[in-house]
PDB file of N, CA and C in Angstrom:
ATOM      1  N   UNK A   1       0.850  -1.170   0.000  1.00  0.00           N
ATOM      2  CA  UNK A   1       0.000   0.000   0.000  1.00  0.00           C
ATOM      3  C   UNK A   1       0.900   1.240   0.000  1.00  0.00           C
ATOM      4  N   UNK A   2       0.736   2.053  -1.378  1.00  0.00           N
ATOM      5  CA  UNK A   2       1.919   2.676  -1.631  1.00  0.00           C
ATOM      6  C   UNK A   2       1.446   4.474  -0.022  1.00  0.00           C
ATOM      7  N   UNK A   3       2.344   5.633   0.360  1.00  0.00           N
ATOM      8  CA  UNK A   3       2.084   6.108   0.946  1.00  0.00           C
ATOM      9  C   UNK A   3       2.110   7.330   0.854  1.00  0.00           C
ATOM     10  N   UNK A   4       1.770   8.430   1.006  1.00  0.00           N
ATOM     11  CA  UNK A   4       2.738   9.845   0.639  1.00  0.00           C
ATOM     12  C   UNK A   4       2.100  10.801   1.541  1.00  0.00           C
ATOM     13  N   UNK A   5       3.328  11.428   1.552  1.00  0.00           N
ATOM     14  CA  UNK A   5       3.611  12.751   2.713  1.00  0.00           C
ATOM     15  C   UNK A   5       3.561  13.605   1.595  1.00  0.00           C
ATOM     16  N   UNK A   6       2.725  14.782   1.717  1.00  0.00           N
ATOM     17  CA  UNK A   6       3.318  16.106   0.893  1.00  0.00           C
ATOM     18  C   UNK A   6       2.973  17.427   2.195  1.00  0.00           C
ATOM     19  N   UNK A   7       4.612  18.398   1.692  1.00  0.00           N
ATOM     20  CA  UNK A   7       4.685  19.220   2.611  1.00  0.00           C
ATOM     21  C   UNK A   7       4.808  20.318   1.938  1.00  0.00           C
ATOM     22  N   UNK A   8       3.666  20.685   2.079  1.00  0.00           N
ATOM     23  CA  UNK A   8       3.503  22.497   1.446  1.00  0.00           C
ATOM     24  C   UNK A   8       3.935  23.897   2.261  1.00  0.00           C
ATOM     25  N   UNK A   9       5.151  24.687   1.514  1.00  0.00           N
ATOM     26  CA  UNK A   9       5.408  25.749   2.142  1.00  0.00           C
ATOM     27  C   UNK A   9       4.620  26.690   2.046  1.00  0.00           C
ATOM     28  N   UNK A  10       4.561  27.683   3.376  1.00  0.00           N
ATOM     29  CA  UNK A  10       3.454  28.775   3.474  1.00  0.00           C
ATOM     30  C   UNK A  10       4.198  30.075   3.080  1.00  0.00           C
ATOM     31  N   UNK A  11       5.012  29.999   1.956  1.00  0.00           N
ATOM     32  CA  UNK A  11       5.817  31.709   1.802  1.00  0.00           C
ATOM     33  C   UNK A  11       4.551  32.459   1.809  1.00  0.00           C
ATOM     34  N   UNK A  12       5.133  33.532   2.623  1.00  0.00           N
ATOM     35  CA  UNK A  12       4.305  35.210   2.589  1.00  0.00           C
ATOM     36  C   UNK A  12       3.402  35.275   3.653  1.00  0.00           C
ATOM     37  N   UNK A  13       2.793  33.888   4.235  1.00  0.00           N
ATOM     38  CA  UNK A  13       2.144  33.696   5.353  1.00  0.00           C
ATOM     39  C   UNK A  13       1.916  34.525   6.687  1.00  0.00           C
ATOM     40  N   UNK A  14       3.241  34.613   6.900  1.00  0.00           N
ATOM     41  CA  UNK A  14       3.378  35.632   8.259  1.00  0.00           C
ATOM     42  C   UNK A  14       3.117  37.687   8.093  1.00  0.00           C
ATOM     43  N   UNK A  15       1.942  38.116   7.916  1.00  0.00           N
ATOM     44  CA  UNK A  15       1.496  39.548   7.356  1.00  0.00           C
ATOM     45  C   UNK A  15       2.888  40.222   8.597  1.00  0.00           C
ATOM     46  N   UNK A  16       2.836  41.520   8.083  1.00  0.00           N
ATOM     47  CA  UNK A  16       3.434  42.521   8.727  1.00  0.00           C
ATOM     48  C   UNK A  16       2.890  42.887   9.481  1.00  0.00           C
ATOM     49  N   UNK A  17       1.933  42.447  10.171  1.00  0.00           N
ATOM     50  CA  UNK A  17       1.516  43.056  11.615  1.00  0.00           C
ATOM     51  C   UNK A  17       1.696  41.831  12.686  1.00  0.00           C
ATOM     52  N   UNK A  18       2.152  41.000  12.044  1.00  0.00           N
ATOM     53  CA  UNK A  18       2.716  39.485  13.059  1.00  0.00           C
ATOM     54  C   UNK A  18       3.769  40.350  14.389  1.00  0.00           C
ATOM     55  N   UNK A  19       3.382  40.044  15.216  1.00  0.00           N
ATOM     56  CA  UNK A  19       4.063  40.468  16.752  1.00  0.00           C
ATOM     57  C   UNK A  19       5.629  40.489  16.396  1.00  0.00           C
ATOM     58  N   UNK A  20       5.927  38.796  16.262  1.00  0.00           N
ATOM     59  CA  UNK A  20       7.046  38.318  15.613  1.00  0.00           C
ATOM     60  C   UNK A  20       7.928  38.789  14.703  1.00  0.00           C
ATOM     61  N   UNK A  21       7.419  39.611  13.551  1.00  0.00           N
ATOM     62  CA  UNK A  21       8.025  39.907  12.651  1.00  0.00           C
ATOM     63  C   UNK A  21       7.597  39.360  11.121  1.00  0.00           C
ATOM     64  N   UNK A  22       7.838  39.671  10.226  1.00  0.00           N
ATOM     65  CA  UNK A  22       7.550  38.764   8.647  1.00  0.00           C
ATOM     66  C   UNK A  22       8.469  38.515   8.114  1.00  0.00           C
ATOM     67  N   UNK A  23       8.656  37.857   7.305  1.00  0.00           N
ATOM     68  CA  UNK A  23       9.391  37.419   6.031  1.00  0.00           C
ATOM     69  C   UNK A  23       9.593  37.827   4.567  1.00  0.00           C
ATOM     70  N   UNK A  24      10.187  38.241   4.764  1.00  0.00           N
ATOM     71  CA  UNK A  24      10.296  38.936   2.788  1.00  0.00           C
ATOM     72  C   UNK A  24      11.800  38.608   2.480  1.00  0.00           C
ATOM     73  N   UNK A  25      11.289  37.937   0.900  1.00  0.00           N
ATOM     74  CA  UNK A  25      12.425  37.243  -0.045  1.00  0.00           C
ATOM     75  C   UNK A  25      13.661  38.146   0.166  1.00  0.00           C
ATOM     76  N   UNK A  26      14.896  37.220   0.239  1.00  0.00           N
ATOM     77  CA  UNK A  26      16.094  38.059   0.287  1.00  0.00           C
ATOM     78  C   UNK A  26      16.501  39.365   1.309  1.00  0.00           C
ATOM     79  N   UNK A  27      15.670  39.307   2.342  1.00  0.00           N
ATOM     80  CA  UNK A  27      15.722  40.290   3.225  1.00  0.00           C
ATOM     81  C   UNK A  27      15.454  39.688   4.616  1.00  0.00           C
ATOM     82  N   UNK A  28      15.446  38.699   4.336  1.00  0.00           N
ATOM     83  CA  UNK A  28      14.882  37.819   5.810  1.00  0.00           C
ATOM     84  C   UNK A  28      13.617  38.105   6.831  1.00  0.00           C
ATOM     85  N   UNK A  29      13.751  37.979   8.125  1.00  0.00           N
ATOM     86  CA  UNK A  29      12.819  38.364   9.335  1.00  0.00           C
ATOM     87  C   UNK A  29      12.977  39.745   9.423  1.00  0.00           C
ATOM     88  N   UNK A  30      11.946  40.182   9.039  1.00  0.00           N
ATOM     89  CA  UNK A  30      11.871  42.177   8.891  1.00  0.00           C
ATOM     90  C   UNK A  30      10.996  42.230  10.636  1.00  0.00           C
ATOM     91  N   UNK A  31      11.233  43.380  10.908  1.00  0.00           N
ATOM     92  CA  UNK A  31      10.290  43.843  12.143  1.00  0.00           C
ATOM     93  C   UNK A  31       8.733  43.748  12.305  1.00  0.00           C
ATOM     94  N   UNK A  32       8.130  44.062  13.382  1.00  0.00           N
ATOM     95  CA  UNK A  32       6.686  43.998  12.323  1.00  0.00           C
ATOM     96  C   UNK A  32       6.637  45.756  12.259  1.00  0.00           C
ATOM     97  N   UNK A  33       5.584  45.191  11.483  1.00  0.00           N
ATOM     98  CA  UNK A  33       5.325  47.148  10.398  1.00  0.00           C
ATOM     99  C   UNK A  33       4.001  47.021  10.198  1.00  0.00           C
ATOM    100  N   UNK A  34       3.318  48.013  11.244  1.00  0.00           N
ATOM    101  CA  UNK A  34       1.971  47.935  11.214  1.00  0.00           C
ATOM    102  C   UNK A  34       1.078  48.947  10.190  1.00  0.00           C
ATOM    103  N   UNK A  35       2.065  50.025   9.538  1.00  0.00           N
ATOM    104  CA  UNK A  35       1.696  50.683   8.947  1.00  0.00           C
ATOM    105  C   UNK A  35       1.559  50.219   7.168  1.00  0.00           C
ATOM    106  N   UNK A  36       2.598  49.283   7.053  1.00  0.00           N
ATOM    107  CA  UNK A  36       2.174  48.806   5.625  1.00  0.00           C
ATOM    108  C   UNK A  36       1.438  47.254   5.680  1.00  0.00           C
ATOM    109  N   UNK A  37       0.765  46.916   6.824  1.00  0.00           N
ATOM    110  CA  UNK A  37      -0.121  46.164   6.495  1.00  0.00           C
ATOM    111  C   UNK A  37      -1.684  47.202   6.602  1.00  0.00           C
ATOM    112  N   UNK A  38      -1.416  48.154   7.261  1.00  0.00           N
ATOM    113  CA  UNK A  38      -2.746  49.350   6.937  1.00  0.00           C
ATOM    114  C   UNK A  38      -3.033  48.895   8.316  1.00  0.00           C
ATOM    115  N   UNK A  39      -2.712  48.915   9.356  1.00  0.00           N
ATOM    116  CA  UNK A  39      -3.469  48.915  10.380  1.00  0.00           C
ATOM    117  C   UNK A  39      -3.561  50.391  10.967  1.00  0.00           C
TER     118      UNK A  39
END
């Protein structure tokens, strides 16, 4: 009984108002920035 795992990445996932910080290509873990997600 054949089986499969598939593991889907969530790029862009984390918005700029994440506590944590976000992610943007080639720039890594940015701060969060509440003003360019429009809050």
């Amino acid at each position: 009984m054949p089986c499969c795992l598939f593991t889907y990445h969530a790029y862009g996932s984390w918005t700029p108002d994440r506590k944590q910080g976000y992610v943007k290509r080639h720039q890594g873990i940015l701060q969060q920035d509440l003003q360019k997600h429009g809050l």
